[in-house]
N, C-alpha and C. Protein backbone atom coordinates (compact mmCIF):
# COMPACT_ATOMS: atom_id res chain seq x y z
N UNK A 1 -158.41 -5.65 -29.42
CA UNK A 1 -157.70 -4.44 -29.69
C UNK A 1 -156.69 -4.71 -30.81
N UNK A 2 -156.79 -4.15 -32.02
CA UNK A 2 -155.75 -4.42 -33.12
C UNK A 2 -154.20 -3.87 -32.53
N UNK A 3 -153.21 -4.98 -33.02
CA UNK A 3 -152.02 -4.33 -32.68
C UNK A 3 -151.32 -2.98 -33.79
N UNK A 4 -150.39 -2.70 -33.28
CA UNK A 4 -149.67 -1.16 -33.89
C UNK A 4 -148.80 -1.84 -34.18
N UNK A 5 -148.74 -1.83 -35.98
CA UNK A 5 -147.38 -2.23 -36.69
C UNK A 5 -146.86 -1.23 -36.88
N UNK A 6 -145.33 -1.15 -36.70
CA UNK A 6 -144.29 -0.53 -36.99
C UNK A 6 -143.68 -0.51 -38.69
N UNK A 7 -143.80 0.38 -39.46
CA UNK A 7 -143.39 0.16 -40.98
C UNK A 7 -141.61 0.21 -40.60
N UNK A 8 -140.77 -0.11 -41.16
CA UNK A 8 -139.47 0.21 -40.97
C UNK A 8 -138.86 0.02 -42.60
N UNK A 9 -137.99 1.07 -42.83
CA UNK A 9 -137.38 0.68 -43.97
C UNK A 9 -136.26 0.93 -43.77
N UNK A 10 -134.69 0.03 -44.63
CA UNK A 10 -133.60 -0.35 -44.34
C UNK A 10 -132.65 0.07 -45.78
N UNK A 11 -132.08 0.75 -45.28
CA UNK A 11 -130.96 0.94 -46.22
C UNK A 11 -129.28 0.59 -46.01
N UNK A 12 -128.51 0.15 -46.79
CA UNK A 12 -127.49 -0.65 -46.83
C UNK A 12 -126.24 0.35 -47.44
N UNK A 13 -124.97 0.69 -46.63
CA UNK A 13 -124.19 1.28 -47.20
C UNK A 13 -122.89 0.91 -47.05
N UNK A 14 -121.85 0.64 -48.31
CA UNK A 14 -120.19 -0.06 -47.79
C UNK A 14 -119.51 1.20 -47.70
N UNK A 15 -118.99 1.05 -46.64
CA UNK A 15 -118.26 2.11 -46.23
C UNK A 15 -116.72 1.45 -45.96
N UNK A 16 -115.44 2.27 -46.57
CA UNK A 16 -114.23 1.86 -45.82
C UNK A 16 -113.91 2.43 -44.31
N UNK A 17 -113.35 1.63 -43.90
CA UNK A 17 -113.14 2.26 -42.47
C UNK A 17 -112.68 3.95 -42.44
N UNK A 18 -111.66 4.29 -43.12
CA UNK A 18 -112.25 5.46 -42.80
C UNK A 18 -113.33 6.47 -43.00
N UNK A 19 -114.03 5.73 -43.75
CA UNK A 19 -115.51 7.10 -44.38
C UNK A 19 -116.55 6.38 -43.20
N UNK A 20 -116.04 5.83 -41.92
CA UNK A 20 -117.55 5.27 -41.12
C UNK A 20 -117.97 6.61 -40.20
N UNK A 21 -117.41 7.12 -39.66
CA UNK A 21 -117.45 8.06 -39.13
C UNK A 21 -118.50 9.37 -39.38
N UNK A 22 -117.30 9.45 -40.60
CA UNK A 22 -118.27 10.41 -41.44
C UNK A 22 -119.89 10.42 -41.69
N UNK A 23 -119.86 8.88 -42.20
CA UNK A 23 -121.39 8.67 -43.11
C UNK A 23 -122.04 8.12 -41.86
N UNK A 24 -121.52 8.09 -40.38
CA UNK A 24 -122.46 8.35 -39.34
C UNK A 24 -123.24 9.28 -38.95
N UNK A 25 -122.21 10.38 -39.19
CA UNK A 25 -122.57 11.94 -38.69
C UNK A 25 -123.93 12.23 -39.55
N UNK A 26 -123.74 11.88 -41.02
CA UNK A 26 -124.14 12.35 -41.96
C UNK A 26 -125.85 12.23 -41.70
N UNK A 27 -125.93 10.52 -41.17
CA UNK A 27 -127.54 9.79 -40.81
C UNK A 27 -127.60 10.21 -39.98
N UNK A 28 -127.04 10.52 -38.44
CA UNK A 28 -127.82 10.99 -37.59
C UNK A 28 -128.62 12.78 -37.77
N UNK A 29 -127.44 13.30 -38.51
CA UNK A 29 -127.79 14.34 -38.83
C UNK A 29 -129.19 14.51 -39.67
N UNK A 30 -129.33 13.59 -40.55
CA UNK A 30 -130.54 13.67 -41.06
C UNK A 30 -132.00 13.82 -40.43
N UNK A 31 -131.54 12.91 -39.48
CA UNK A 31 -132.46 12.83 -38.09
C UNK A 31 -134.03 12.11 -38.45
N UNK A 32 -133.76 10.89 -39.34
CA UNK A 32 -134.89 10.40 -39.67
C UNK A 32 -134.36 8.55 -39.32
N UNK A 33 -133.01 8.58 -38.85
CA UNK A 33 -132.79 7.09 -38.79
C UNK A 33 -133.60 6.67 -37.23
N UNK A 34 -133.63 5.63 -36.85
CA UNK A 34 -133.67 4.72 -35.50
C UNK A 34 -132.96 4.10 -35.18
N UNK A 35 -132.41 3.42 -36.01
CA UNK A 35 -131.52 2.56 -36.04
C UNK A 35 -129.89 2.55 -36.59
N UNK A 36 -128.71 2.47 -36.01
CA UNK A 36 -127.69 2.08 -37.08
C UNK A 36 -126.53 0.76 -36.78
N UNK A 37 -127.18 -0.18 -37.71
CA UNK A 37 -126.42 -1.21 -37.51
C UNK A 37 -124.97 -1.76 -38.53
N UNK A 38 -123.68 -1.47 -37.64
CA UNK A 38 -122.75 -1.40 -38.45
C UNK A 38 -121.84 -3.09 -38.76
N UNK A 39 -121.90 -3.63 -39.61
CA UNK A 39 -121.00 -5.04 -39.58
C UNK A 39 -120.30 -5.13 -40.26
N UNK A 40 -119.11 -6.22 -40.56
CA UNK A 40 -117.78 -6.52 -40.90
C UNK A 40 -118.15 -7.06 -42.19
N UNK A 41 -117.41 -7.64 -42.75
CA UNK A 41 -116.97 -8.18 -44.40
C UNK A 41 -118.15 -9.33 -44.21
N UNK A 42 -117.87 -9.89 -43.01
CA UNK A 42 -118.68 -11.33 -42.64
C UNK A 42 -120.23 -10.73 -43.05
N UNK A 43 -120.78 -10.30 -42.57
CA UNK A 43 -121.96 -9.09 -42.14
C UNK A 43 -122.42 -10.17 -40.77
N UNK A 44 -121.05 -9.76 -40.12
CA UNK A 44 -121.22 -10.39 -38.50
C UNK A 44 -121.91 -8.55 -37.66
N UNK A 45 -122.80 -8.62 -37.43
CA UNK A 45 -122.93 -7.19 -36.34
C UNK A 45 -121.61 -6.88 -35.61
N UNK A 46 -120.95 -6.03 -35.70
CA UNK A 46 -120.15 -5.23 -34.70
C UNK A 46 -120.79 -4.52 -33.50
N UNK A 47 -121.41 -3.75 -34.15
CA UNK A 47 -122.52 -2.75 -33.22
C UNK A 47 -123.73 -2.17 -33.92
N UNK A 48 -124.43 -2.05 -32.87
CA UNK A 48 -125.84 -1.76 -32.94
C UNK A 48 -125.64 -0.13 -32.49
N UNK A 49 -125.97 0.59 -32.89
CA UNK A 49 -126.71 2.00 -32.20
C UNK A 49 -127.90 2.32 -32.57
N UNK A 50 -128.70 2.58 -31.21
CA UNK A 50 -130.17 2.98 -31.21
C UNK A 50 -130.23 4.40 -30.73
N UNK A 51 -131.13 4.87 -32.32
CA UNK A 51 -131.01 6.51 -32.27
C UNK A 51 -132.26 7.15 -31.57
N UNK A 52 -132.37 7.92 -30.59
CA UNK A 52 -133.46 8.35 -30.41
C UNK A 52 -132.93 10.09 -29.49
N UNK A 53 -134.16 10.41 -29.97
CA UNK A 53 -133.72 12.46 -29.12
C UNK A 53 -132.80 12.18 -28.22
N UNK A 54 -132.85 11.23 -27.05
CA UNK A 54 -132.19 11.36 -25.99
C UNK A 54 -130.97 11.10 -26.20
N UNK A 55 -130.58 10.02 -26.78
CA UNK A 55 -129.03 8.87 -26.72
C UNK A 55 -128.24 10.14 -28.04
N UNK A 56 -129.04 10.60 -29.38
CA UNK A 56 -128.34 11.92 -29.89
C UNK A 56 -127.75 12.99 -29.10
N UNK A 57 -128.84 13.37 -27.97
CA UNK A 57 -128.92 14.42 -27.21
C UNK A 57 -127.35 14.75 -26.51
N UNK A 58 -127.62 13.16 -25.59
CA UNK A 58 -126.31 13.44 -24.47
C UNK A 58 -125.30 12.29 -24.97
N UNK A 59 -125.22 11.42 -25.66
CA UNK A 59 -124.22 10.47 -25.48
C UNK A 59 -123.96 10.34 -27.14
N UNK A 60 -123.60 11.46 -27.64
CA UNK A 60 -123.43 11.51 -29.31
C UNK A 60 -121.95 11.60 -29.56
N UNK A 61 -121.29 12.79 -28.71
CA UNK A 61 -119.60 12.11 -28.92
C UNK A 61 -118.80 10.71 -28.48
N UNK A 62 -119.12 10.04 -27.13
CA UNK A 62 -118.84 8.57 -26.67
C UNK A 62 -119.26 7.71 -28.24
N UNK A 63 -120.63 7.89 -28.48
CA UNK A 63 -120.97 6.97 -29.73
C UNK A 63 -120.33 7.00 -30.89
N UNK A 64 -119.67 8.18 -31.01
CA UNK A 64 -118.67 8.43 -32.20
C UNK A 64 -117.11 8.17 -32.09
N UNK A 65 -116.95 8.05 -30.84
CA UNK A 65 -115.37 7.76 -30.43
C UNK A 65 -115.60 6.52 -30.50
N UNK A 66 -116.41 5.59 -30.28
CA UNK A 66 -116.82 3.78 -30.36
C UNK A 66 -116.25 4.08 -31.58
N UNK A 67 -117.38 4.42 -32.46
CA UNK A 67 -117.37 4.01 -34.22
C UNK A 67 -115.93 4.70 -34.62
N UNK A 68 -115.12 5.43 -33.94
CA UNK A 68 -113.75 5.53 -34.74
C UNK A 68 -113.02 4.67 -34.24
N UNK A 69 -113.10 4.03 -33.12
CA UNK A 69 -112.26 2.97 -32.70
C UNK A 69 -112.53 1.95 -33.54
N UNK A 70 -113.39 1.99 -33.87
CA UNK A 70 -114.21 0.61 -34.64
C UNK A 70 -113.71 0.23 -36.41
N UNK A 71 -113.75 1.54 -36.35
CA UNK A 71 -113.21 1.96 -37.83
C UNK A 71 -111.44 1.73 -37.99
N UNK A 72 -111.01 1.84 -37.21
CA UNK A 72 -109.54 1.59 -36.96
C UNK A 72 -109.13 0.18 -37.19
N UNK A 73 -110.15 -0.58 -36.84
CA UNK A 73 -110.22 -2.31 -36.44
C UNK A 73 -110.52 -3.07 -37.65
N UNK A 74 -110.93 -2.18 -38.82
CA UNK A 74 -111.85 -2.95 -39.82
C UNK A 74 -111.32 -1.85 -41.15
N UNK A 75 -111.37 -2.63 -42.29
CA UNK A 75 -111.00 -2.07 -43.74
C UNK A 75 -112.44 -1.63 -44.46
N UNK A 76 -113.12 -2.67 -44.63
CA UNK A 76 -114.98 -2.15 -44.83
C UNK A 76 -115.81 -2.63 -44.31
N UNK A 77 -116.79 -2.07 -44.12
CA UNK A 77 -118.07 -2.75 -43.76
C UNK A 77 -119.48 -2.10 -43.97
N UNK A 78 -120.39 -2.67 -43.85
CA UNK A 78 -121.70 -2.25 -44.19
C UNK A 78 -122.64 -1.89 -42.97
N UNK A 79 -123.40 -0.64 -43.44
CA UNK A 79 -123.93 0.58 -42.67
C UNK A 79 -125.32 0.00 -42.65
N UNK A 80 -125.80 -0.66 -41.75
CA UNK A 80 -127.55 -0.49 -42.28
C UNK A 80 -128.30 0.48 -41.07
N UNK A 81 -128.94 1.26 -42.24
CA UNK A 81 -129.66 1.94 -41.54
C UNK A 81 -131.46 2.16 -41.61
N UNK A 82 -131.74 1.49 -40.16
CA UNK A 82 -133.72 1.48 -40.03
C UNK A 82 -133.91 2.92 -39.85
N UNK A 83 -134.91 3.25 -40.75
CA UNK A 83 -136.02 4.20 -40.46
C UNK A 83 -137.25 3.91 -40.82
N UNK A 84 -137.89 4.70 -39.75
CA UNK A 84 -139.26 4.27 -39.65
C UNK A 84 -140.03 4.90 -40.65
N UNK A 85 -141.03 4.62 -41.59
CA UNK A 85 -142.11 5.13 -42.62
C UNK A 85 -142.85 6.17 -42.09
């Protein structure tokens, strides 16, 4: 049985802490990400969020009160964001 590859493509964005928020809203809104992985100067991972109908659905303000806390903690960092082909 051949396996099912997944295409994924990744885009990279510096954001200052305060525009993280924002240019969160902005990708989920698009509604084509899966993925958003946000990290520090280091490009140590901070956090991972995994986008899907459901976790948008019901747990979209908690995920945004994280990323402003987060944003408070940090001057810039980089946005990567997976979407699938």
């Amino acid at each position: 049985m051949p396996e099912e590859t997944t295409h994924e493509q990744k885009e990279e964005f510096k954001v200052h802490g305060d525009d993280i928020v924002k240019k969160i809203k902005e990708i989920i809104k698009a509604g084509n990400a899966r993925r958003i992985i946000l990290k520090n100067e280091k490009g140590e991972v901070l956090m991972e969020i995994p986008l899907t109908f459901a976790v948008v659905g019901t747990v979209f303000a908690p995920i945004l009160a994280a990323v402003g806390a987060l944003a408070a903690l940090v001057s810039e960092c980089s946005i990567t964001v997976v979407r699938k082909e």
